[in-house]
N, C-alpha and C. Protein backbone atom coordinates (compact mmCIF):
# COMPACT_ATOMS: atom_id res chain seq x y z
N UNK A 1 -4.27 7.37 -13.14
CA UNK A 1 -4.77 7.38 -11.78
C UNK A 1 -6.12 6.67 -11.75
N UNK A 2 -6.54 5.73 -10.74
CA UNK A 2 -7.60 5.05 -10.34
C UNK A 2 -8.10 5.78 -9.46
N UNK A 3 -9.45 5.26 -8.88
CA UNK A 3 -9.93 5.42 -7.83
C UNK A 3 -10.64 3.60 -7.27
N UNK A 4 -10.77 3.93 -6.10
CA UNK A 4 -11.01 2.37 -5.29
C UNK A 4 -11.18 2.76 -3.88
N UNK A 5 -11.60 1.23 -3.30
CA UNK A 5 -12.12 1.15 -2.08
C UNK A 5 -11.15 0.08 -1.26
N UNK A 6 -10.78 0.75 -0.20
CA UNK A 6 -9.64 -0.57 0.33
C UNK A 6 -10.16 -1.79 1.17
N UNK A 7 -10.35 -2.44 0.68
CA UNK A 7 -11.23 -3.71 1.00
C UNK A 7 -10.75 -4.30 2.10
N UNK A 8 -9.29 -4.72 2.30
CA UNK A 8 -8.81 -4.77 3.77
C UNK A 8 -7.05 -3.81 3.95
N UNK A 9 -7.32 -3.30 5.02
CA UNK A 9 -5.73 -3.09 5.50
C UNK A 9 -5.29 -3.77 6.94
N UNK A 10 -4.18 -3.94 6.68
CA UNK A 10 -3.97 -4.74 7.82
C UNK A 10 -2.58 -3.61 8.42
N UNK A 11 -3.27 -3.18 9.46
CA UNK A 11 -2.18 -1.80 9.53
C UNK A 11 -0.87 -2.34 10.84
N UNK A 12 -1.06 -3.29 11.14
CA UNK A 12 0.14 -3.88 11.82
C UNK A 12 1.64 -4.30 10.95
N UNK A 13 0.87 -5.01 9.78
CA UNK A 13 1.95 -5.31 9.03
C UNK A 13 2.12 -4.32 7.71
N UNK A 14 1.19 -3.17 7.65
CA UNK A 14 1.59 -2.71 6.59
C UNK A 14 1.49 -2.73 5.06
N UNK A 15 0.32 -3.24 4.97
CA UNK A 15 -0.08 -3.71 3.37
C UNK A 15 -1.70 -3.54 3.79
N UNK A 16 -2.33 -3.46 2.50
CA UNK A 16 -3.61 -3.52 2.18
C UNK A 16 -3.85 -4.22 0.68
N UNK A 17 -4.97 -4.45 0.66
CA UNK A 17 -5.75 -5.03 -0.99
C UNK A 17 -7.01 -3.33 -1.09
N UNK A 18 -6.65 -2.77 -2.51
CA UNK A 18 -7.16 -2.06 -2.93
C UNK A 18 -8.68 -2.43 -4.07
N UNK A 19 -10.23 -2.57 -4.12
CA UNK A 19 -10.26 -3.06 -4.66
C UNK A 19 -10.66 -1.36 -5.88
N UNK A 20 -11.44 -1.73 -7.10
CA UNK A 20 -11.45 -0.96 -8.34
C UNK A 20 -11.35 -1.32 -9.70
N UNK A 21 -12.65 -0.92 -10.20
CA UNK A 21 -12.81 -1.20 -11.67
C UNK A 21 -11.90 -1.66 -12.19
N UNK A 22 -10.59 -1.19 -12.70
CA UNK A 22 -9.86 -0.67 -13.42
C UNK A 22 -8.60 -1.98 -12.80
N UNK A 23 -8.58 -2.74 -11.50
CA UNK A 23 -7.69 -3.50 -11.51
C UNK A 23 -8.79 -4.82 -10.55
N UNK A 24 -9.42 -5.25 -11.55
CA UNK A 24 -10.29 -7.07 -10.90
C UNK A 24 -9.11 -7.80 -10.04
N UNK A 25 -9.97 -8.36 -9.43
CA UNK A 25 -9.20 -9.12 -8.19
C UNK A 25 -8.35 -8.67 -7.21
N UNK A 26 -8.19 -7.03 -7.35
CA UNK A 26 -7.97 -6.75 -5.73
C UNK A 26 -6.28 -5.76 -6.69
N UNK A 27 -5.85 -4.67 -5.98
CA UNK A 27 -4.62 -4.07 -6.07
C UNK A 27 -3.58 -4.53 -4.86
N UNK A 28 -2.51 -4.94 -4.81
CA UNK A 28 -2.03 -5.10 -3.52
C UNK A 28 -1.37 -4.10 -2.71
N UNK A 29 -1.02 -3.03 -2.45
CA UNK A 29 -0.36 -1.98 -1.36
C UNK A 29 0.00 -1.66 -0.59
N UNK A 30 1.30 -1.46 -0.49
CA UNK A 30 2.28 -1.83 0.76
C UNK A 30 2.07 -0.17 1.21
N UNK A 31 2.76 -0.18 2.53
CA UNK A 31 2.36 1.42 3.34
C UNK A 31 3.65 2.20 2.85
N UNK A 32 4.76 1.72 2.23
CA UNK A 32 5.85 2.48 1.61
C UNK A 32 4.89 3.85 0.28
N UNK A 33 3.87 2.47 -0.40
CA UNK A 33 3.52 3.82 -1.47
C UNK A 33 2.50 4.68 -0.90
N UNK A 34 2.16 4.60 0.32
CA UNK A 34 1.34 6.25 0.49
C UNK A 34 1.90 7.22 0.22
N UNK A 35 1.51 8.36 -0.78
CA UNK A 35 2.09 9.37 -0.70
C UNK A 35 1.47 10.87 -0.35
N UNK A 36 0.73 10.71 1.12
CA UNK A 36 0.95 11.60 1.82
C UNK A 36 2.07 11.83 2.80
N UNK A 37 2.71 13.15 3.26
CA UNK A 37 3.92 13.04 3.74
C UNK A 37 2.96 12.86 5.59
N UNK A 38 3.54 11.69 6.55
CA UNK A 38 2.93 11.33 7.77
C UNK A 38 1.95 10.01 7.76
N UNK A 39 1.42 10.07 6.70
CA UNK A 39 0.38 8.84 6.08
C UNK A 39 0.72 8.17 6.10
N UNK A 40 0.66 7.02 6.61
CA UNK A 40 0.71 5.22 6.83
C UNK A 40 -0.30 4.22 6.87
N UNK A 41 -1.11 4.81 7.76
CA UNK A 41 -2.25 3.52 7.61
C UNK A 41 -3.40 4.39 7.37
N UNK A 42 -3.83 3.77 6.43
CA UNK A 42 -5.40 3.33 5.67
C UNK A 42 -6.39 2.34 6.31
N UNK A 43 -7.50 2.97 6.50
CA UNK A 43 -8.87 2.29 7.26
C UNK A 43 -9.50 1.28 6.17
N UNK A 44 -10.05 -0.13 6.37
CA UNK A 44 -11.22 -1.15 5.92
C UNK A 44 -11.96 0.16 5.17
N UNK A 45 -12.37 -0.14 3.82
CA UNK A 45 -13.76 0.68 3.37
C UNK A 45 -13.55 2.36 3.16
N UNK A 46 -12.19 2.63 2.77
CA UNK A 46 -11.73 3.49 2.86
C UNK A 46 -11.11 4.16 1.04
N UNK A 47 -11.67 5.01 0.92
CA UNK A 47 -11.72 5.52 -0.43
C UNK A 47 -10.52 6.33 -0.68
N UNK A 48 -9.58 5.67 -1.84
CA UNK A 48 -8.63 6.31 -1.88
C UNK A 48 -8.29 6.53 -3.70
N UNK A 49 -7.48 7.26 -3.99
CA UNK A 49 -7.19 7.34 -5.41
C UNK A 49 -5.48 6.49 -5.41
N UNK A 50 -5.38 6.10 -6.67
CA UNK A 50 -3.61 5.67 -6.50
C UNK A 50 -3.38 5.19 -8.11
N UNK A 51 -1.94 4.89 -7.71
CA UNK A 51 -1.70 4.72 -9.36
C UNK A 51 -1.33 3.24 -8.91
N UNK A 52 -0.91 2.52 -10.02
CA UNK A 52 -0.44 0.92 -10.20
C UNK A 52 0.27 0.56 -11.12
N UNK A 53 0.59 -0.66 -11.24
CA UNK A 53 0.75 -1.45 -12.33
C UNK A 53 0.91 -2.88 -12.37
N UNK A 54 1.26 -3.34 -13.15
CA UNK A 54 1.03 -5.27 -13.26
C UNK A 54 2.51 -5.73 -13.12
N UNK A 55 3.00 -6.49 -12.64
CA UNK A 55 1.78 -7.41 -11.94
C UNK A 55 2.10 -7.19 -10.19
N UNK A 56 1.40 -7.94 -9.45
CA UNK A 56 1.14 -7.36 -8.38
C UNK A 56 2.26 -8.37 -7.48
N UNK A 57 1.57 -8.79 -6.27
CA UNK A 57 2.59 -9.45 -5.15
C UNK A 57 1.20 -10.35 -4.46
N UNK A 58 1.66 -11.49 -3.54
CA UNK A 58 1.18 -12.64 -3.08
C UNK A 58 -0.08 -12.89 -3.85
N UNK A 59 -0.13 -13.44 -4.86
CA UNK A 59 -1.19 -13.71 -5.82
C UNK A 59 -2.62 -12.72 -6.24
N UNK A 60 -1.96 -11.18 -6.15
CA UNK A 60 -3.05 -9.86 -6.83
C UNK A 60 -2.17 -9.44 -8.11
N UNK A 61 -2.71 -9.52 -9.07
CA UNK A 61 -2.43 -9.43 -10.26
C UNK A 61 -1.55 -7.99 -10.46
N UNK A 62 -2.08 -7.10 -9.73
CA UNK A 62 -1.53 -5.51 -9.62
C UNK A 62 -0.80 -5.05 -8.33
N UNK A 63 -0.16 -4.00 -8.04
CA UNK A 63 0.35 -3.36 -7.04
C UNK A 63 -0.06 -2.20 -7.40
N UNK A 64 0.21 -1.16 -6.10
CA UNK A 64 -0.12 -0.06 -5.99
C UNK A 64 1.24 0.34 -6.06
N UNK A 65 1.28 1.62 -6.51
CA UNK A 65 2.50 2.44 -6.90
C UNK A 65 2.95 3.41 -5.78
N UNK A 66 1.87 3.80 -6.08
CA UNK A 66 1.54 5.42 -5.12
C UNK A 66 -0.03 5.71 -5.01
N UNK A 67 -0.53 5.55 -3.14
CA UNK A 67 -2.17 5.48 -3.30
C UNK A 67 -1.97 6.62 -2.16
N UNK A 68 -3.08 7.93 -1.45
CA UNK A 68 -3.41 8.44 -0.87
C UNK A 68 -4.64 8.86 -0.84
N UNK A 69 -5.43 9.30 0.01
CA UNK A 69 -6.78 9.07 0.55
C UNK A 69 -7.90 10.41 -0.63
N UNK A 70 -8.68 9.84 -0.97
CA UNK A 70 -9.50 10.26 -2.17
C UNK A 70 -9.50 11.89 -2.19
N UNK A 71 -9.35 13.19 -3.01
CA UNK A 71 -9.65 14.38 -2.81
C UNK A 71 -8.57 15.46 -2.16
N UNK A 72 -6.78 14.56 -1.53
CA UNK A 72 -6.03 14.55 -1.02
C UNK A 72 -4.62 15.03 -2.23
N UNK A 73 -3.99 15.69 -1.75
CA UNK A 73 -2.94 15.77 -3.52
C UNK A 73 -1.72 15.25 -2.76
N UNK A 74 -1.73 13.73 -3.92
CA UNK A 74 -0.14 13.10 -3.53
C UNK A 74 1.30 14.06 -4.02
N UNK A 75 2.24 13.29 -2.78
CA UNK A 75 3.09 14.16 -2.85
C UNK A 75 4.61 12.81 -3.40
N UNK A 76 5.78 13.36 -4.02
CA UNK A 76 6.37 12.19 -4.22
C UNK A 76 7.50 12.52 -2.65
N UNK A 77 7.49 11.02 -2.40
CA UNK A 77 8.27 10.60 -1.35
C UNK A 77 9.74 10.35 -1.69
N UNK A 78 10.62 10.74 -1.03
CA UNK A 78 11.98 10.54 -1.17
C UNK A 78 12.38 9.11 -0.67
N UNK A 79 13.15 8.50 -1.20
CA UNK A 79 13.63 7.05 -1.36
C UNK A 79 15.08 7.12 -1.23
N UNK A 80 15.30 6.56 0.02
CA UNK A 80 17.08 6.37 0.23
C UNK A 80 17.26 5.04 -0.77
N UNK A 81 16.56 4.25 -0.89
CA UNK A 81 16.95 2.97 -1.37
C UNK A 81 17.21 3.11 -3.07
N UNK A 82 16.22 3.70 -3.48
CA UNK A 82 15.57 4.28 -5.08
C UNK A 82 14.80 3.18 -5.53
N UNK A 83 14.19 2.66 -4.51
CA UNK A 83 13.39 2.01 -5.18
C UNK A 83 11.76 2.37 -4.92
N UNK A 84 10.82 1.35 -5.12
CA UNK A 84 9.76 1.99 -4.63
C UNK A 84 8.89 1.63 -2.91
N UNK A 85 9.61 0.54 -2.67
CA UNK A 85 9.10 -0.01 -1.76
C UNK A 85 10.16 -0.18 -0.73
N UNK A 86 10.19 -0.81 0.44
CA UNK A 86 10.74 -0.79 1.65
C UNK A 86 9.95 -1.66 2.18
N UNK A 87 11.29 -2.40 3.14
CA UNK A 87 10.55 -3.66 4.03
C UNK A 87 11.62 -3.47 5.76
N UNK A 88 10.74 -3.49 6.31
CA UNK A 88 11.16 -3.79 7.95
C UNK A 88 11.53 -5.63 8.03
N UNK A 89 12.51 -5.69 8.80
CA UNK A 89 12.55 -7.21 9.06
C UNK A 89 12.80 -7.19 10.61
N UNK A 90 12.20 -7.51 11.54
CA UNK A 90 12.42 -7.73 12.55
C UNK A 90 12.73 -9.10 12.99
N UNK A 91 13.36 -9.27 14.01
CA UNK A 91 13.69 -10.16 14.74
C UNK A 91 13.12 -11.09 15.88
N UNK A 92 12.89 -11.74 16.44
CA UNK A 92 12.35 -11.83 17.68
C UNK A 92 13.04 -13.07 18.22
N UNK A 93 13.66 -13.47 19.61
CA UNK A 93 14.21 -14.19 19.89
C UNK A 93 13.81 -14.89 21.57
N UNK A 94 13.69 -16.10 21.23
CA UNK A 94 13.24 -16.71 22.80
C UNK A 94 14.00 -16.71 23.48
N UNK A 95 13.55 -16.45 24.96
CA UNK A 95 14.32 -16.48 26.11
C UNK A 95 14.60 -17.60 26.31
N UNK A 96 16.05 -17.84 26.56
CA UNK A 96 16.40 -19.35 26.99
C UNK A 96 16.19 -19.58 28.37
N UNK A 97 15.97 -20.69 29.06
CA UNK A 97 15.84 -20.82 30.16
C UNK A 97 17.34 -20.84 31.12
């Protein structure tokens, strides 16, 4: 287990960069590994503990495994897929004239 500071989240799409000693150049963290049960988005500057490993996603060396908010006791999340992560794909389509 680490501890870190979330340097940005971008809570529309669902990911953040974690930064922390223990992983240089940033952790990457999708909102699948929060593991508080209701927990989704994480605030800019926001102190959290989490676990990881190598290598990461869009050029961060690490990912986050499982991160929830510092002093907080993670819980494990159930996974229809069995994996660890999950992705939304939406659609969007122009009106034809």
């Amino acid at each position: 287990m680490s501890t870190g500071v979330i340097r940005e989240w971008n809570g529309d799409e669902g990911w953040g960069v974690i930064d922390s000693t223990e992983t240089p150049g940033g952790c990457w963290a999708h909102f699948s590994a929060a593991a508080v049960d209701g927990y989704v988005s994480f605030g800019s500057g926001e102190r959290v503990d989490f676990e990881w490993e190598a290598p990461g996603q869009d050029g961060f060396p690490f990912r986050a495994l499982k991160l929830w908010p510092s002093g907080s006791s993670p819980v494990a999340r159930p996974s229809s897929s069995g994996g660890a992560y999950s992705s939304t794909l939406s659609l969007h389509f122009d009106e034809q004239p």
